[in-house]
PDB file of N, CA and C in Angstrom:
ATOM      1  N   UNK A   1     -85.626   2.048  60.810  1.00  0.00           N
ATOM      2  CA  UNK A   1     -84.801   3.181  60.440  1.00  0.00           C
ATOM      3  C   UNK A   1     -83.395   2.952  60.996  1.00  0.00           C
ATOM      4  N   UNK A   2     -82.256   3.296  60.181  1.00  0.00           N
ATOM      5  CA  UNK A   2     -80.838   2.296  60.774  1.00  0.00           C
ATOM      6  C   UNK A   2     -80.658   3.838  61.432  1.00  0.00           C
ATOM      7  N   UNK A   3     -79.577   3.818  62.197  1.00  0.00           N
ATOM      8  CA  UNK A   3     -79.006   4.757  63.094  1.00  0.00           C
ATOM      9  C   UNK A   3     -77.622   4.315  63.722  1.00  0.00           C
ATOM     10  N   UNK A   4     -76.632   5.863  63.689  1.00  0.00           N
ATOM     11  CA  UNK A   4     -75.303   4.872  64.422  1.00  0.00           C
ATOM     12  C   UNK A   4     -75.412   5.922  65.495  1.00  0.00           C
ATOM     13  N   UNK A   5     -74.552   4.963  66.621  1.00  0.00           N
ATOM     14  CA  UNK A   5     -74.258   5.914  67.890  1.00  0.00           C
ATOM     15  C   UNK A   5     -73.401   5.769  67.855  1.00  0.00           C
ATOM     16  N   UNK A   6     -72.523   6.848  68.554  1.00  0.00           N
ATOM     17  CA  UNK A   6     -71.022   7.393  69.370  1.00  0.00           C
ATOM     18  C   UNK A   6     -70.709   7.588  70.521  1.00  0.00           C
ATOM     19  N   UNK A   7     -69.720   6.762  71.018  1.00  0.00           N
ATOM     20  CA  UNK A   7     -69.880   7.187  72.551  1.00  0.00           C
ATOM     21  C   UNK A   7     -67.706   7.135  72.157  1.00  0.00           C
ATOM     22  N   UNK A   8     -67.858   8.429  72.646  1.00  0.00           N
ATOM     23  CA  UNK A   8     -65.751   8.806  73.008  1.00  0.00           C
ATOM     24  C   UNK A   8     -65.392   9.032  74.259  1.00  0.00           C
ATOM     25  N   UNK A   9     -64.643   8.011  74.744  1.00  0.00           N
ATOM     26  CA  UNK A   9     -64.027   7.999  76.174  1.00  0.00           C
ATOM     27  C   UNK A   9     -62.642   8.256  76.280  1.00  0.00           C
ATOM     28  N   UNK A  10     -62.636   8.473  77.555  1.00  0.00           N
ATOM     29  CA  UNK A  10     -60.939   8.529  77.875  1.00  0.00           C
ATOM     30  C   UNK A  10     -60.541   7.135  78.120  1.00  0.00           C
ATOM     31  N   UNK A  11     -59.785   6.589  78.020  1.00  0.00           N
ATOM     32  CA  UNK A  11     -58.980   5.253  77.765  1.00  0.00           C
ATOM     33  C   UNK A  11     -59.462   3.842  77.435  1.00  0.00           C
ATOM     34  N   UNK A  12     -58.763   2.882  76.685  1.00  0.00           N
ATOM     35  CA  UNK A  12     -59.331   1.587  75.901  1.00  0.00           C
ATOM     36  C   UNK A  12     -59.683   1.228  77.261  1.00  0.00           C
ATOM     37  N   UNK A  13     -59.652   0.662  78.245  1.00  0.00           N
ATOM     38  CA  UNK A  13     -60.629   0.089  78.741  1.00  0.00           C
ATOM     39  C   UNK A  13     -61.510   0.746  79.207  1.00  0.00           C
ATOM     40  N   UNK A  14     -62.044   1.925  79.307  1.00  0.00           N
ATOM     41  CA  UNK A  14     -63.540   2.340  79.088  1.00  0.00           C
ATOM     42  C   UNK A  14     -64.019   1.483  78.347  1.00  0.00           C
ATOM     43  N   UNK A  15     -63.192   2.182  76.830  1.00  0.00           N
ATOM     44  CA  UNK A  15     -64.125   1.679  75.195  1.00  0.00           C
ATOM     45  C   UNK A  15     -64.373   0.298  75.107  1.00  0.00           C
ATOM     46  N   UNK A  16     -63.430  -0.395  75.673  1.00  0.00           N
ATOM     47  CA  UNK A  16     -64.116  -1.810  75.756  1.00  0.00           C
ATOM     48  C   UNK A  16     -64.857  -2.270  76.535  1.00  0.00           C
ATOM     49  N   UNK A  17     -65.075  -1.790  77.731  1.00  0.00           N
ATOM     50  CA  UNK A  17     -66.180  -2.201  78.569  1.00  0.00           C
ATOM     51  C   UNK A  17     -67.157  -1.413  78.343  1.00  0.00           C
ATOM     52  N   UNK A  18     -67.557  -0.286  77.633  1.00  0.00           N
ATOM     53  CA  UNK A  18     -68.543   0.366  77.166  1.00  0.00           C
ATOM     54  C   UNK A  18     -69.117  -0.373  75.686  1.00  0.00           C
ATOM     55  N   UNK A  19     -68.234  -0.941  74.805  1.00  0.00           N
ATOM     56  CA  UNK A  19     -68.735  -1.410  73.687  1.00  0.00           C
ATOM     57  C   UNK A  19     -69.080  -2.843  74.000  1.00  0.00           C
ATOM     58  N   UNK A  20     -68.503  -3.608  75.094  1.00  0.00           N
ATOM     59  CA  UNK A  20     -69.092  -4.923  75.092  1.00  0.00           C
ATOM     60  C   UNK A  20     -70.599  -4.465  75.755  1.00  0.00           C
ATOM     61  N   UNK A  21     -70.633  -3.674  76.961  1.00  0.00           N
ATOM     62  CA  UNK A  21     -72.310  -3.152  77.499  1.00  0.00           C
ATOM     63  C   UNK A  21     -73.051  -3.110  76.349  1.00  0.00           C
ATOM     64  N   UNK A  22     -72.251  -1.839  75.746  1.00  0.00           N
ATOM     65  CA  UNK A  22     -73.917  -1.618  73.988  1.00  0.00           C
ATOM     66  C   UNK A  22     -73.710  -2.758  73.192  1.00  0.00           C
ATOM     67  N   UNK A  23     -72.923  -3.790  72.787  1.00  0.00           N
ATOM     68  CA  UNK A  23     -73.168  -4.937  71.817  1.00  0.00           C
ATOM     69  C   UNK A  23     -74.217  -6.174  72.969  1.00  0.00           C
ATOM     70  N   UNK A  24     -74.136  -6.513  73.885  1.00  0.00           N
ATOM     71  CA  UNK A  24     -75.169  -6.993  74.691  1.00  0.00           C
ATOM     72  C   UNK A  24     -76.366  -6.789  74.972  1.00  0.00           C
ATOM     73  N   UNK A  25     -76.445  -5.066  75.413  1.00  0.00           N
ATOM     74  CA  UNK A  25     -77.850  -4.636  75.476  1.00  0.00           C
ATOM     75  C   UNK A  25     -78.941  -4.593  74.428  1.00  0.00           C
ATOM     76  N   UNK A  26     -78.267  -4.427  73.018  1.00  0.00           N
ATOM     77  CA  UNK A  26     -78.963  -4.807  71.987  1.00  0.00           C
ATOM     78  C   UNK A  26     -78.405  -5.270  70.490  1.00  0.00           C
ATOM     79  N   UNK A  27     -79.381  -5.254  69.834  1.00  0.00           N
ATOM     80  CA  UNK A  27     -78.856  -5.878  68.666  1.00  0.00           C
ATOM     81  C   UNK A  27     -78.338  -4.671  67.529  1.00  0.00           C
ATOM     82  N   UNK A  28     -76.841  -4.792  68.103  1.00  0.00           N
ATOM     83  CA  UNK A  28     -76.146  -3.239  67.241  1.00  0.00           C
ATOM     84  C   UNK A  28     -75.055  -3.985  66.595  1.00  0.00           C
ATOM     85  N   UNK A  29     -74.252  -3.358  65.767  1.00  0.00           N
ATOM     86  CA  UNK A  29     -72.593  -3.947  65.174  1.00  0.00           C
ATOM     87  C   UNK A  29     -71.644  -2.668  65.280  1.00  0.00           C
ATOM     88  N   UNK A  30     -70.284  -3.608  65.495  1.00  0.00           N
ATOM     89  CA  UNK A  30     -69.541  -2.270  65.711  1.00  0.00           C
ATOM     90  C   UNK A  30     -69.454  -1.824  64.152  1.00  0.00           C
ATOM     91  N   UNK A  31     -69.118  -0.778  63.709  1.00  0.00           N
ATOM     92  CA  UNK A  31     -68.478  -0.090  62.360  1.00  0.00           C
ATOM     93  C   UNK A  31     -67.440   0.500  62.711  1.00  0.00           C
ATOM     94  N   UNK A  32     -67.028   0.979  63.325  1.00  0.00           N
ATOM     95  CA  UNK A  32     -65.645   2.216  63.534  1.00  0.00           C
ATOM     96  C   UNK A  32     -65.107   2.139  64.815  1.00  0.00           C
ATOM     97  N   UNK A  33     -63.647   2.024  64.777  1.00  0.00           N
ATOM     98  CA  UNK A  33     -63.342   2.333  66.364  1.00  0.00           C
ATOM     99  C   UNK A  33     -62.224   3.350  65.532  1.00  0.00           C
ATOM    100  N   UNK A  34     -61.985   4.508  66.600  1.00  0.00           N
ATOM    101  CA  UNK A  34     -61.449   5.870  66.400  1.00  0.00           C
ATOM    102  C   UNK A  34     -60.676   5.426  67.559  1.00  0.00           C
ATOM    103  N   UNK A  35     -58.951   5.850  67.444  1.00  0.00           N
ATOM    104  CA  UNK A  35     -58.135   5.995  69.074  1.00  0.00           C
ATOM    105  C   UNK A  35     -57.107   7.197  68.391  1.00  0.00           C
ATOM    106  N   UNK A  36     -57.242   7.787  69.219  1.00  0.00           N
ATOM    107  CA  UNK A  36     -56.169   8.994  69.450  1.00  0.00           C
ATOM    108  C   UNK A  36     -55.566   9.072  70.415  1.00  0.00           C
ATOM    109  N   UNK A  37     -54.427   9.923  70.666  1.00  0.00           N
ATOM    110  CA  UNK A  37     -53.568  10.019  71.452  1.00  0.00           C
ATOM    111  C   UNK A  37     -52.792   8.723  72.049  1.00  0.00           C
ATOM    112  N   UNK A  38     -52.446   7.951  71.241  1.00  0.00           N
ATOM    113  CA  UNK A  38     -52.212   6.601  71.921  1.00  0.00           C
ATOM    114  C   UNK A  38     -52.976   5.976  72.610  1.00  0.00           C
ATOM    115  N   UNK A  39     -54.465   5.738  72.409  1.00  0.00           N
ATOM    116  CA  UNK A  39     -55.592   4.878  72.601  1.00  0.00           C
ATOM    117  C   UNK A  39     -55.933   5.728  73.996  1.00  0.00           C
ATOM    118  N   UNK A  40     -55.690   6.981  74.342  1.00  0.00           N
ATOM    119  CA  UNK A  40     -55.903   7.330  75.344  1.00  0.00           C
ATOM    120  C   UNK A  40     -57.733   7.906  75.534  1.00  0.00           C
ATOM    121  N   UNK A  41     -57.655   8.543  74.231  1.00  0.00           N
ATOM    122  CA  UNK A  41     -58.826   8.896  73.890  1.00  0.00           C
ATOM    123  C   UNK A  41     -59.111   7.541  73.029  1.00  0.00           C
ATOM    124  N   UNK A  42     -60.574   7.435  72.725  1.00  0.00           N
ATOM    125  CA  UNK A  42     -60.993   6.051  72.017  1.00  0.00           C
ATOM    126  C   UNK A  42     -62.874   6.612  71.582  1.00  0.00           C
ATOM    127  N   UNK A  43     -62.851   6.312  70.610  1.00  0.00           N
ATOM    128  CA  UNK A  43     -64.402   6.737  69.700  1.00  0.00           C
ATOM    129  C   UNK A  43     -64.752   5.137  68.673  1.00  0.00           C
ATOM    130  N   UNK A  44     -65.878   4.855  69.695  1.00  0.00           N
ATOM    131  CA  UNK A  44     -66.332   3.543  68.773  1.00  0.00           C
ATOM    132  C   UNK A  44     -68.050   3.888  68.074  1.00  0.00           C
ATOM    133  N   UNK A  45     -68.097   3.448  67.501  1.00  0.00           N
ATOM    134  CA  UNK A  45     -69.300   3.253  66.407  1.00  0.00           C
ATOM    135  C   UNK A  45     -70.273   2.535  66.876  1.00  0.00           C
ATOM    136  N   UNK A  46     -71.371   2.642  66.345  1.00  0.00           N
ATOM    137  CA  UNK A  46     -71.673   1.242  66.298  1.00  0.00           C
ATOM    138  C   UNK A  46     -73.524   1.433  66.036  1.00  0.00           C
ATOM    139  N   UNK A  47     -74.131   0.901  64.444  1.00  0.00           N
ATOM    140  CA  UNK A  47     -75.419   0.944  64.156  1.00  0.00           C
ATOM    141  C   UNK A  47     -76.031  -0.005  64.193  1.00  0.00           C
ATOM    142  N   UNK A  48     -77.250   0.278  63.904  1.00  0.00           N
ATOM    143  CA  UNK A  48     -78.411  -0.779  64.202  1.00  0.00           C
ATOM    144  C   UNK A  48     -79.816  -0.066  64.044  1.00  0.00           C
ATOM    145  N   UNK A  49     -81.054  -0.046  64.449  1.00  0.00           N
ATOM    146  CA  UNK A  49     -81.906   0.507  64.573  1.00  0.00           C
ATOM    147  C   UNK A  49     -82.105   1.842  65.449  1.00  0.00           C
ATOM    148  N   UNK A  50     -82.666   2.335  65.373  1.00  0.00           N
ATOM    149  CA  UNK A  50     -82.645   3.929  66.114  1.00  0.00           C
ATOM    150  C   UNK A  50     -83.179   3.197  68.221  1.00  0.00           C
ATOM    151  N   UNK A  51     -84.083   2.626  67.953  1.00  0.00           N
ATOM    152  CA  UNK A  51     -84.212   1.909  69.340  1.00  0.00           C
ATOM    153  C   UNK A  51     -83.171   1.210  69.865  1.00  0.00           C
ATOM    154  N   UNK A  52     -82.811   0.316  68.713  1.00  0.00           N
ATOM    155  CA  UNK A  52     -81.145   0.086  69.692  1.00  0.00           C
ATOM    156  C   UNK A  52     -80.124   0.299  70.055  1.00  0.00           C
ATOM    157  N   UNK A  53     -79.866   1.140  68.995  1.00  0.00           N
ATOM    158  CA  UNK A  53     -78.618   2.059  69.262  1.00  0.00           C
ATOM    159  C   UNK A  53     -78.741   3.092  70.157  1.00  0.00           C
ATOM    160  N   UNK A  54     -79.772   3.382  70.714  1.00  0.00           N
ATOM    161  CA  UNK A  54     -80.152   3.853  71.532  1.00  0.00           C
ATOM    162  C   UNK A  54     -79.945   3.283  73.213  1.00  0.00           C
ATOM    163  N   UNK A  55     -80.770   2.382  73.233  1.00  0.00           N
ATOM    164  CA  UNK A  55     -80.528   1.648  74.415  1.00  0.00           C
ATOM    165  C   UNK A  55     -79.138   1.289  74.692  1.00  0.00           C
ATOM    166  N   UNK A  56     -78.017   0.865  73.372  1.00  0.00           N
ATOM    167  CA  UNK A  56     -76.915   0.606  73.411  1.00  0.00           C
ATOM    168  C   UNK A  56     -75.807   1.881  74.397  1.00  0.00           C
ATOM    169  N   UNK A  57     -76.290   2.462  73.773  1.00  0.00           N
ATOM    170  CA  UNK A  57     -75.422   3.998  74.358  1.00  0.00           C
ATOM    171  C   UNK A  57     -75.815   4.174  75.164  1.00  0.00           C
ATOM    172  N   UNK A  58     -76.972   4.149  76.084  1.00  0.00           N
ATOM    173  CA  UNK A  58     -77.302   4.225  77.460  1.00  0.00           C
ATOM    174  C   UNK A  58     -76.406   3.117  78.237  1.00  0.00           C
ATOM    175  N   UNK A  59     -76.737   1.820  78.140  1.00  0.00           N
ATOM    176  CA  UNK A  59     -75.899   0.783  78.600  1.00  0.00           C
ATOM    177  C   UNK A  59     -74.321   1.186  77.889  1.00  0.00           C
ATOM    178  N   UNK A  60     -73.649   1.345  76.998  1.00  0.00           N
ATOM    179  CA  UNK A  60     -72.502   1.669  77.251  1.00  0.00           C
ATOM    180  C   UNK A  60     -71.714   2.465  77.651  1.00  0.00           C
ATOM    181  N   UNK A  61     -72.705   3.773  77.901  1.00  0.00           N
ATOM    182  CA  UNK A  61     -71.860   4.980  78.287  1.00  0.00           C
ATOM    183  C   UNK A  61     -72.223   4.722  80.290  1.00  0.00           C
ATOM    184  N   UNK A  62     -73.172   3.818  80.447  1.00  0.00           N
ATOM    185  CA  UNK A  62     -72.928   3.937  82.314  1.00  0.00           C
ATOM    186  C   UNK A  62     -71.756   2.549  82.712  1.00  0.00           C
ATOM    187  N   UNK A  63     -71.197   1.979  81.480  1.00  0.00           N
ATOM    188  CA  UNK A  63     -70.516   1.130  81.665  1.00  0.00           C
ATOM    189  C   UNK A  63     -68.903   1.310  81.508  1.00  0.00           C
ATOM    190  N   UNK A  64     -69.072   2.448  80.823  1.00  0.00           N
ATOM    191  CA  UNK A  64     -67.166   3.136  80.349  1.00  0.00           C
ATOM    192  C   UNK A  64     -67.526   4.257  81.621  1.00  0.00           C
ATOM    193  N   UNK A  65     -68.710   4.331  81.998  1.00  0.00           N
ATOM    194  CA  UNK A  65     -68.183   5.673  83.121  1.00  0.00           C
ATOM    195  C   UNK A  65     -67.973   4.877  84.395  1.00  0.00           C
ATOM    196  N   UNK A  66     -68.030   3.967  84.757  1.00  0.00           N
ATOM    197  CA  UNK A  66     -67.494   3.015  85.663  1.00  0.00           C
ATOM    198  C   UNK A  66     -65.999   3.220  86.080  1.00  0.00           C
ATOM    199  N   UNK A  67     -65.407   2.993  84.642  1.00  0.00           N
ATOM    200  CA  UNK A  67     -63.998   2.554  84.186  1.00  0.00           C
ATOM    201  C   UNK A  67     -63.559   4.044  83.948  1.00  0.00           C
ATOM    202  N   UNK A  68     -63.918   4.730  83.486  1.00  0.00           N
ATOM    203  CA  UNK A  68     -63.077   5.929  83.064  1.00  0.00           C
ATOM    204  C   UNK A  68     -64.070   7.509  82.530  1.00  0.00           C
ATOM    205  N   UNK A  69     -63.700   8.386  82.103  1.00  0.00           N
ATOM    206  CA  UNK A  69     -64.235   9.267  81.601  1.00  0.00           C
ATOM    207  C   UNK A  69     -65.117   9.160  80.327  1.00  0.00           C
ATOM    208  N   UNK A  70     -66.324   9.541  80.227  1.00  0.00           N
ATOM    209  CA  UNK A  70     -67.112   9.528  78.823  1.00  0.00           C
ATOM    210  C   UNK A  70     -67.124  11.160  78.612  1.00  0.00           C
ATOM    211  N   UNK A  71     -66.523  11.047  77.576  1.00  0.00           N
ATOM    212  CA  UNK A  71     -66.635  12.447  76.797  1.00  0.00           C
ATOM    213  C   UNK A  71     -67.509  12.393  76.100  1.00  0.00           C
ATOM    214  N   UNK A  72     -68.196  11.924  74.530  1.00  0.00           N
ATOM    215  CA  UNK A  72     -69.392  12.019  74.289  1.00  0.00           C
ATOM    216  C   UNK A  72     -70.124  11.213  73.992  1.00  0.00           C
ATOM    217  N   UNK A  73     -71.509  11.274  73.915  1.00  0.00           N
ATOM    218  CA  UNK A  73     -72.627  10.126  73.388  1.00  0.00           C
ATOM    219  C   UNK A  73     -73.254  10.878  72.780  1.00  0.00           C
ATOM    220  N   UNK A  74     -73.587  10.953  71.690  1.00  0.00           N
ATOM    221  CA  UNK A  74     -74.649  10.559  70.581  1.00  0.00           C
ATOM    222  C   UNK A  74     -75.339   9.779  69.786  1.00  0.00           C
ATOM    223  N   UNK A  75     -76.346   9.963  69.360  1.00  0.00           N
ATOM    224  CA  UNK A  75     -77.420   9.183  67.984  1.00  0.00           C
ATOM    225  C   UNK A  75     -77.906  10.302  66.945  1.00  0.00           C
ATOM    226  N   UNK A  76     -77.152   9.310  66.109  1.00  0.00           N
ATOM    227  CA  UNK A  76     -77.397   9.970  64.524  1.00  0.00           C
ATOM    228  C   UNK A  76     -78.722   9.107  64.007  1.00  0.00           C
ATOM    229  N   UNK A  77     -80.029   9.130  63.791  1.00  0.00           N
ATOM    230  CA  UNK A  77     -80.578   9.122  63.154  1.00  0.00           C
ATOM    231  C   UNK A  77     -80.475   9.365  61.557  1.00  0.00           C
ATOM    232  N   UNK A  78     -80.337   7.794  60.629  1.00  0.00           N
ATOM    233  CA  UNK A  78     -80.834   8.425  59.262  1.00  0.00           C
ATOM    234  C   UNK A  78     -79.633   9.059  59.090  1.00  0.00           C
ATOM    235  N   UNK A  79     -78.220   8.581  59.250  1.00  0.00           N
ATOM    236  CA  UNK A  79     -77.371   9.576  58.912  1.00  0.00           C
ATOM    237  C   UNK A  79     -77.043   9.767  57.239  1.00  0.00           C
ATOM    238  N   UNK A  80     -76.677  10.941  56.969  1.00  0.00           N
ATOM    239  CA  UNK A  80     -76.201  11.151  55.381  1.00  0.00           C
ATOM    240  C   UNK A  80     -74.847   9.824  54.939  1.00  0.00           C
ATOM    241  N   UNK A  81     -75.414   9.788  53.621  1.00  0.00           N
ATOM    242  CA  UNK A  81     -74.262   8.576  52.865  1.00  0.00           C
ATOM    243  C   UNK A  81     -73.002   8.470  53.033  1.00  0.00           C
ATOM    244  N   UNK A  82     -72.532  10.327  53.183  1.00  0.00           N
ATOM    245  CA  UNK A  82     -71.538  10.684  52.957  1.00  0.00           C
ATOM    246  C   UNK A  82     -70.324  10.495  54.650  1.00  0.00           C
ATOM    247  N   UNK A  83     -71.484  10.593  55.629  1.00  0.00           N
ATOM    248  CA  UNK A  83     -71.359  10.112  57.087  1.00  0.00           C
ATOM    249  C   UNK A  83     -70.948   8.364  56.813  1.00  0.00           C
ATOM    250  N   UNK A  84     -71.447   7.724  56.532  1.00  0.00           N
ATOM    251  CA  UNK A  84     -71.178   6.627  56.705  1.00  0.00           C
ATOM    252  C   UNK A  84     -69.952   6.042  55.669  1.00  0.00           C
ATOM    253  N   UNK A  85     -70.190   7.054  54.771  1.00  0.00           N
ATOM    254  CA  UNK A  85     -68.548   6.928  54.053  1.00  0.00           C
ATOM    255  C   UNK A  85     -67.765   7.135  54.450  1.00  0.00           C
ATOM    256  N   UNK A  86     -67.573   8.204  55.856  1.00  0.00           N
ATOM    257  CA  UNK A  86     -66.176   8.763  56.631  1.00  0.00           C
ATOM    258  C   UNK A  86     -65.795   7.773  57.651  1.00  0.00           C
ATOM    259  N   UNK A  87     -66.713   7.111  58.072  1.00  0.00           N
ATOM    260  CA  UNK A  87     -66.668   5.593  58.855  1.00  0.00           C
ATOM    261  C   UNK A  87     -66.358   4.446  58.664  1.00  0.00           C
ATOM    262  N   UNK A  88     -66.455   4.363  57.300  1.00  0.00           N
ATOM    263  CA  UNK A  88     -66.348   2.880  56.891  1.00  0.00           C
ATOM    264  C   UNK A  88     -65.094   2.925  56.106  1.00  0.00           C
ATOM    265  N   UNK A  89     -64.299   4.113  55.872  1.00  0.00           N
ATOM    266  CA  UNK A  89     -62.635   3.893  54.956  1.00  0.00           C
ATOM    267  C   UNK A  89     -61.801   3.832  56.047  1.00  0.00           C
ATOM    268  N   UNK A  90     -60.911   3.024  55.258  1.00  0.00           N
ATOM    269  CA  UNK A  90     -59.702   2.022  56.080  1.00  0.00           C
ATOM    270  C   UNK A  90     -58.929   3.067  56.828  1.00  0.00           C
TER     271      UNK A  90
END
């Protein structure tokens, strides 16, 4: 069953040391990186199976909270078409 997770931190190097943790811990891909406020805030993507994207967001969100603030984590299970259409335009 595919699934994407979200994890939004306060500053790019959180998001990058949080997205290299979840691309290691399992077998996920990024899809979306989100930055606002001048990369201050930062929202990355990233699906795979519901087990890994899972484990991913555990390992990346104790790895951006190291480095900086985690504002949120979630798993979308099975998300709607129309979800993965708001993710994947340029």
């Amino acid at each position: 069953m595919k699934a994407i997770a979200l994890l939004e931190v306060q500053a790019m190097v959180a998001a990058i040391a949080g997205l290299d943790a979840m691309v290691k811990a399992a077998n996920v891909q990024l899809i979306h990186v989100e930055k606002r406020l001048g990369g201050r805030l930062v929202t990355v993507v990233v699906e795979g199976e519901v087990s890994a994207v899972t484990a991913a967001l555990q390992a990346g969100a104790a790895a951006a909270a190291e480095v900086g603030n985690v504002k949120v984590c979630e798993v979308i299970a099975r998300p709607h078409p129309e979800v993965m259409r708001f993710l994947t335009t340029g």
